[in-house]
PDB file of N, CA and C in Angstrom:
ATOM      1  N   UNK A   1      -8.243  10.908  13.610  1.00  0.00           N
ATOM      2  CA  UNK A   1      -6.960  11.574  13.694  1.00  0.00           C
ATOM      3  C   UNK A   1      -7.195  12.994  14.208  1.00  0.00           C
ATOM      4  N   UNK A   2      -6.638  13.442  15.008  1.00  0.00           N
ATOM      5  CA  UNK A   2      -6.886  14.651  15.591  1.00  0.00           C
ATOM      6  C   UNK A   2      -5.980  15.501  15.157  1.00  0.00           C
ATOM      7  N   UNK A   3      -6.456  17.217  15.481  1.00  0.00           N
ATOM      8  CA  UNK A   3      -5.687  18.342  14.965  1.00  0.00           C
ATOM      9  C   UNK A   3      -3.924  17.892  15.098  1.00  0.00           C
ATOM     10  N   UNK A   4      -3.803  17.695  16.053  1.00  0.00           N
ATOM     11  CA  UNK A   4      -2.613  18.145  16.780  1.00  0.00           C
ATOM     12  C   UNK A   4      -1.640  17.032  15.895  1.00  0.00           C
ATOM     13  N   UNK A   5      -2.060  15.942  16.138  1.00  0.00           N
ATOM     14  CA  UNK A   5      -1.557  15.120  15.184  1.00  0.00           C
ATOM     15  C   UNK A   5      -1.407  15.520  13.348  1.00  0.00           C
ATOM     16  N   UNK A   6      -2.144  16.007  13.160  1.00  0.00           N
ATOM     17  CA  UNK A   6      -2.061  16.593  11.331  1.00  0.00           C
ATOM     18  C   UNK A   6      -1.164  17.032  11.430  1.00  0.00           C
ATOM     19  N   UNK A   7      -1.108  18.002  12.507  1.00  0.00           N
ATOM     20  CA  UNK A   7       0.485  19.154  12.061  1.00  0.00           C
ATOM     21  C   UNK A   7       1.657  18.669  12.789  1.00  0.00           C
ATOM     22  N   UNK A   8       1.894  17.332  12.807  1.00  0.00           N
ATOM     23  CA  UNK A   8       2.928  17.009  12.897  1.00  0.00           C
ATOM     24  C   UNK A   8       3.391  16.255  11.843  1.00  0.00           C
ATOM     25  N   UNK A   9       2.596  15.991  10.869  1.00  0.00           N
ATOM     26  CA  UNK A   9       2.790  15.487   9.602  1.00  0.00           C
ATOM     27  C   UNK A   9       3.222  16.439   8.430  1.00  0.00           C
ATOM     28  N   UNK A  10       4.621  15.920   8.108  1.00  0.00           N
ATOM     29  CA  UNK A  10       5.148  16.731   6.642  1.00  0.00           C
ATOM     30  C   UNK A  10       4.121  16.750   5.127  1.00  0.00           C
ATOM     31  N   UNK A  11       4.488  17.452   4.509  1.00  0.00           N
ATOM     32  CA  UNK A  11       3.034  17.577   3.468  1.00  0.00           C
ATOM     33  C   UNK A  11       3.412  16.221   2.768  1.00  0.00           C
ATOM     34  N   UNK A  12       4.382  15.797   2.570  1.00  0.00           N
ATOM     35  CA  UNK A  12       4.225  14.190   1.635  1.00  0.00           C
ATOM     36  C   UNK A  12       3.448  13.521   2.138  1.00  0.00           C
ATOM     37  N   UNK A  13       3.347  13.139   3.515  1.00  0.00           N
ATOM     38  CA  UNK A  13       2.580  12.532   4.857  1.00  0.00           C
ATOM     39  C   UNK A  13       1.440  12.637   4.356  1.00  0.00           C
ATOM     40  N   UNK A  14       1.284  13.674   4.536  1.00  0.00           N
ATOM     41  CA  UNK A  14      -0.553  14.977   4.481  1.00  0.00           C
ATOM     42  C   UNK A  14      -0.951  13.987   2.937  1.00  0.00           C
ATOM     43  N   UNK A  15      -0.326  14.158   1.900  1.00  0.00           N
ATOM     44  CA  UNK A  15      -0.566  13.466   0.751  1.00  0.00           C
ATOM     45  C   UNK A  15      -1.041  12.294   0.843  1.00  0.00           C
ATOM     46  N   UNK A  16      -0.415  11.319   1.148  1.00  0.00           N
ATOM     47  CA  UNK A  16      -0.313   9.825   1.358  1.00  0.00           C
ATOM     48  C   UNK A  16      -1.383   9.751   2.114  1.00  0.00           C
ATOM     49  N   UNK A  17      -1.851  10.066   3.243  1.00  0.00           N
ATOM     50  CA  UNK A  17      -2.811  10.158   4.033  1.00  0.00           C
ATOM     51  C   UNK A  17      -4.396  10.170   3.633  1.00  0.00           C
ATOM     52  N   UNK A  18      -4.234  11.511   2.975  1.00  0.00           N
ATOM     53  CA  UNK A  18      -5.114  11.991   2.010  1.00  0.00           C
ATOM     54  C   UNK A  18      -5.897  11.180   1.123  1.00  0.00           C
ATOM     55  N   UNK A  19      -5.375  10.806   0.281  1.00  0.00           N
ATOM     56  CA  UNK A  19      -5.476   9.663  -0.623  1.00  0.00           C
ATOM     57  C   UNK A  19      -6.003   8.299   0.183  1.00  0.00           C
ATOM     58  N   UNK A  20      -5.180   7.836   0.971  1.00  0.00           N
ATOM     59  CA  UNK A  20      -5.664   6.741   1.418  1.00  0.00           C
ATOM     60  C   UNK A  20      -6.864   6.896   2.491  1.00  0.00           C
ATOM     61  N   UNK A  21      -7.161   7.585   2.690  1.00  0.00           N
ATOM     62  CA  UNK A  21      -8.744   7.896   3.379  1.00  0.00           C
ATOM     63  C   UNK A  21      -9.406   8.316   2.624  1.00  0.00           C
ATOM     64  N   UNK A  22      -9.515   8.837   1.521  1.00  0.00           N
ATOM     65  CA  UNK A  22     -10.096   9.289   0.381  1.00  0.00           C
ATOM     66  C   UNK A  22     -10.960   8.019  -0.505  1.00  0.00           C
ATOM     67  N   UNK A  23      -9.886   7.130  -0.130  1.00  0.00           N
ATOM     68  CA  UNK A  23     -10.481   5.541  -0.614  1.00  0.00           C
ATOM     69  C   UNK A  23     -11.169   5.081   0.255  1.00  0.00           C
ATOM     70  N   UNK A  24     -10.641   5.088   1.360  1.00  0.00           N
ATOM     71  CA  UNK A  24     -11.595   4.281   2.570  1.00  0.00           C
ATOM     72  C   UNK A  24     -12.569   5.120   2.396  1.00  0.00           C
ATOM     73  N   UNK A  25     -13.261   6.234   2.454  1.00  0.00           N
ATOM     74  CA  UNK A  25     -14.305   6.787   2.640  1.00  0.00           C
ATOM     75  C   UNK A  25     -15.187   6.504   1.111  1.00  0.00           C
ATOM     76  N   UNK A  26     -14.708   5.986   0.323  1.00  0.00           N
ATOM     77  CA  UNK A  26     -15.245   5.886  -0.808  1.00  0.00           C
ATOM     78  C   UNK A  26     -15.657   4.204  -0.968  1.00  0.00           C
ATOM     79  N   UNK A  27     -14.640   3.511  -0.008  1.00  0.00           N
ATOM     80  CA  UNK A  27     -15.234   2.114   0.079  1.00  0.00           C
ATOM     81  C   UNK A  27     -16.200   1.812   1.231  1.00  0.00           C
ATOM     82  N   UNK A  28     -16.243   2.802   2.016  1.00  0.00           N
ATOM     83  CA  UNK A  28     -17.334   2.873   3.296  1.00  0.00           C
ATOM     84  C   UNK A  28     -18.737   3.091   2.365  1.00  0.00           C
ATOM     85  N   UNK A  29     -18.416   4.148   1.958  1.00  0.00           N
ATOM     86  CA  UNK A  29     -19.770   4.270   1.088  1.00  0.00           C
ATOM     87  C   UNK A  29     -20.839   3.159   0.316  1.00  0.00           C
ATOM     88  N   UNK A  30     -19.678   3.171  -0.223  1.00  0.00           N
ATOM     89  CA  UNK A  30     -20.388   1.755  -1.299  1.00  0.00           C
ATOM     90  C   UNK A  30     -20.564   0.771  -0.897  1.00  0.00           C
ATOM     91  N   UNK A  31     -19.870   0.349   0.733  1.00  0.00           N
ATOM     92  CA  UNK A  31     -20.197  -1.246   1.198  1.00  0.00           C
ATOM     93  C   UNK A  31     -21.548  -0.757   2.107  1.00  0.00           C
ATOM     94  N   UNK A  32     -21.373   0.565   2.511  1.00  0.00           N
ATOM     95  CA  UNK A  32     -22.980   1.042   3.062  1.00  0.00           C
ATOM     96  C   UNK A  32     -24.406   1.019   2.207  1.00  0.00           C
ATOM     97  N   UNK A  33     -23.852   1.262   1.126  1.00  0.00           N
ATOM     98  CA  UNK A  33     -25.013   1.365   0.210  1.00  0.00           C
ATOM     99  C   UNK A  33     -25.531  -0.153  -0.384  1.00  0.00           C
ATOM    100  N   UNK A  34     -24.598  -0.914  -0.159  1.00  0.00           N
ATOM    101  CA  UNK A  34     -25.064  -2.452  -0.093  1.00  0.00           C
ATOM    102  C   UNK A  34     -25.551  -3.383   0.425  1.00  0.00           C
ATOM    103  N   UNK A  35     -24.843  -2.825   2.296  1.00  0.00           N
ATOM    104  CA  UNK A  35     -25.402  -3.929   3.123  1.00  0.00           C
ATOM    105  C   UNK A  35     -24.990  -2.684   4.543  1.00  0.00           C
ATOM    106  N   UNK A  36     -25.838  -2.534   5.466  1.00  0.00           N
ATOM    107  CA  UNK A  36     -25.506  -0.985   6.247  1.00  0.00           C
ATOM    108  C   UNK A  36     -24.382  -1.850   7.060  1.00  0.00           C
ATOM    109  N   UNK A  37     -23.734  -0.476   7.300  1.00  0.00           N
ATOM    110  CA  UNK A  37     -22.360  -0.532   7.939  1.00  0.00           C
ATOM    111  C   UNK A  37     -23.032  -0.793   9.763  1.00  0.00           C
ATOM    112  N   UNK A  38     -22.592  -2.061  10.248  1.00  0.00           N
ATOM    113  CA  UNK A  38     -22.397  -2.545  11.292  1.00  0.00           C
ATOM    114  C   UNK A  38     -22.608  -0.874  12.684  1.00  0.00           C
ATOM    115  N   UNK A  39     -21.362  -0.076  11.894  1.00  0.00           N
ATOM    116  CA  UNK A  39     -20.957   1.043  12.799  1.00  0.00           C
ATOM    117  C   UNK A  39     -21.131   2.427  11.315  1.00  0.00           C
ATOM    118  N   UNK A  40     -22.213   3.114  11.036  1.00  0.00           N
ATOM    119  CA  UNK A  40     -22.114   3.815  10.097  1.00  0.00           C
ATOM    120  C   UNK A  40     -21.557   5.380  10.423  1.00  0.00           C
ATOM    121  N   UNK A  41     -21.258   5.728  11.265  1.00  0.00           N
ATOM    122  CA  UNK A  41     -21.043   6.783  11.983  1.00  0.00           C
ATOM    123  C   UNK A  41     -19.073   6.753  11.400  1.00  0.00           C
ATOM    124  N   UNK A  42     -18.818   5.718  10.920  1.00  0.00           N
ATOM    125  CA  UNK A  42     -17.061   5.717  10.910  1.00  0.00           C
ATOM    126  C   UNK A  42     -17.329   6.667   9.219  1.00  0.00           C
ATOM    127  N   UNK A  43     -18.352   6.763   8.365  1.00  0.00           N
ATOM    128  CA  UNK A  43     -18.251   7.105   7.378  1.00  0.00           C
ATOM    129  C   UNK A  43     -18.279   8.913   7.830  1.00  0.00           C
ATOM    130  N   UNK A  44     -18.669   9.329   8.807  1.00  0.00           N
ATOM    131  CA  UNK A  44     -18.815  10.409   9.120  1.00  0.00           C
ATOM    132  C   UNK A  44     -16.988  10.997   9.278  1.00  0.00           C
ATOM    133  N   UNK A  45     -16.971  10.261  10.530  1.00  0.00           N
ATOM    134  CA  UNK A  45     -15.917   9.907  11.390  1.00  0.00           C
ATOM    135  C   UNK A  45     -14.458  10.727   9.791  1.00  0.00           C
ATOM    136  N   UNK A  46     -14.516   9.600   9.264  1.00  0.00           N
ATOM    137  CA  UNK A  46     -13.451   9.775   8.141  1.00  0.00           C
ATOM    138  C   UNK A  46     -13.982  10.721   7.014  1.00  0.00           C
ATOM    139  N   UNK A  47     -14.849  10.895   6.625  1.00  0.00           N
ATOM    140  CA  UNK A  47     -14.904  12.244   5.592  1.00  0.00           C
ATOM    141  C   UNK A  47     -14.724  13.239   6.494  1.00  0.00           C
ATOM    142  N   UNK A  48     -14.976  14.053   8.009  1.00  0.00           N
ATOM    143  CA  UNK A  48     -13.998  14.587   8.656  1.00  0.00           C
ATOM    144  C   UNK A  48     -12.878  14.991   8.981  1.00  0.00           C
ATOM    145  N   UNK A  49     -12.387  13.732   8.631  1.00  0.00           N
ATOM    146  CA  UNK A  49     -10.762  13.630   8.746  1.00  0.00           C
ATOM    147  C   UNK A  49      -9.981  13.794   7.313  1.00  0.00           C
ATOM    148  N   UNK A  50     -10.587  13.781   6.465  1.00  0.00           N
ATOM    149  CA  UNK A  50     -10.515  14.085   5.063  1.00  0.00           C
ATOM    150  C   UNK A  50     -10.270  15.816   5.010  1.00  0.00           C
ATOM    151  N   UNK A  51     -11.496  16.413   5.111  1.00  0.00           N
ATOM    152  CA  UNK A  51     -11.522  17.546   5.241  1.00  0.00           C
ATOM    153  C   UNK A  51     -10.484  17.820   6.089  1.00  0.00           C
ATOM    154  N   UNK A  52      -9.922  17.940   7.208  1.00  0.00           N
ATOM    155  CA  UNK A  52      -8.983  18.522   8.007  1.00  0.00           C
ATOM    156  C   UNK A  52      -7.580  18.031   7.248  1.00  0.00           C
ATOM    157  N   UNK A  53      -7.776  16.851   7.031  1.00  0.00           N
ATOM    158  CA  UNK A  53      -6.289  17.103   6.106  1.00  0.00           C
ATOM    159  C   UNK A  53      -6.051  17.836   5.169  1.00  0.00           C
ATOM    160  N   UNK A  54      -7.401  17.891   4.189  1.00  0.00           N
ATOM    161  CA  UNK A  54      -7.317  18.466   2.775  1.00  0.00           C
ATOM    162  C   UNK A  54      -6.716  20.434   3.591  1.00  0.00           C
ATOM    163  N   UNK A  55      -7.508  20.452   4.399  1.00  0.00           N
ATOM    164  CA  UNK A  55      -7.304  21.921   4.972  1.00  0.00           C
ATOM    165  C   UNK A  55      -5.855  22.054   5.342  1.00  0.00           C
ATOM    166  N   UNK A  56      -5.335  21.693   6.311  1.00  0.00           N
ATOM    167  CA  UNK A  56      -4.187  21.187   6.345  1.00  0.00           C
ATOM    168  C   UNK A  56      -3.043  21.510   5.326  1.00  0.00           C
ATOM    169  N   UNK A  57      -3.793  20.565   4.467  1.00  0.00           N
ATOM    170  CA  UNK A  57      -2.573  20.714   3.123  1.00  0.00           C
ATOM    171  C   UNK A  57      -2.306  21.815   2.340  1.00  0.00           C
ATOM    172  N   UNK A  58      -3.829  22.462   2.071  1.00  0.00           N
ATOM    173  CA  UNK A  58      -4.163  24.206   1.672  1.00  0.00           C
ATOM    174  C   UNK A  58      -3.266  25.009   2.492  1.00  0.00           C
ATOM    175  N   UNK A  59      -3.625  24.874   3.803  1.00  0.00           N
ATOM    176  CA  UNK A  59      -3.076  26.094   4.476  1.00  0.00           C
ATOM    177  C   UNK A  59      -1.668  26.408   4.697  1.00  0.00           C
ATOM    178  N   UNK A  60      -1.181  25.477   4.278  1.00  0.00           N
ATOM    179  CA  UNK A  60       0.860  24.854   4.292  1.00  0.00           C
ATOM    180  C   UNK A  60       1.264  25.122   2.746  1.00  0.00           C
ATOM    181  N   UNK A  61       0.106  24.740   1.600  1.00  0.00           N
ATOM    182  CA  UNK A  61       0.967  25.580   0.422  1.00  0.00           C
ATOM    183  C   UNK A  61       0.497  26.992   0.220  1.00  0.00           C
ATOM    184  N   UNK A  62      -0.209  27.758   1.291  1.00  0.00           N
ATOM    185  CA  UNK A  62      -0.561  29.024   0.984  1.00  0.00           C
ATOM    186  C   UNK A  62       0.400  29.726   1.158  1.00  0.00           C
ATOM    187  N   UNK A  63       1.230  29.109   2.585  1.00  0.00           N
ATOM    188  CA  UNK A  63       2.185  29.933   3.263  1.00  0.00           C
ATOM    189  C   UNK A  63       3.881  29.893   2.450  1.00  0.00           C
TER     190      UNK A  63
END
């Protein structure tokens, strides 16, 4: 998911989002740590995209 795209998302969005990559990156993990991920680079990929939302979401209730 790219910048430009985040900030077109309302913070409920940003929430929902959040969360649900929050899981995927937590089920990437653990199916990596079992049997390696086909493509392991998507675990990168999405804790990335984690962070930019979480930022995202900070920088919208600062203001």
């Amino acid at each position: 998911m790219k910048q430009a795209e985040i900030k077109e998302l309302s913070i409920e969005e940003l929430k929902e989002k959040l969360t649900d990559l929050k899981k995927q990156h937590a089920d990437l993990k653990m199916a990596h740590s079992v049997t390696p991920l086909e493509n392991p680079l998507q675990i990168k990929k999405t804790r990335r995209t984690v962070a930019r939302l979480a930022t995202e979401l900070t920088k919208r209730e600062l203001q």
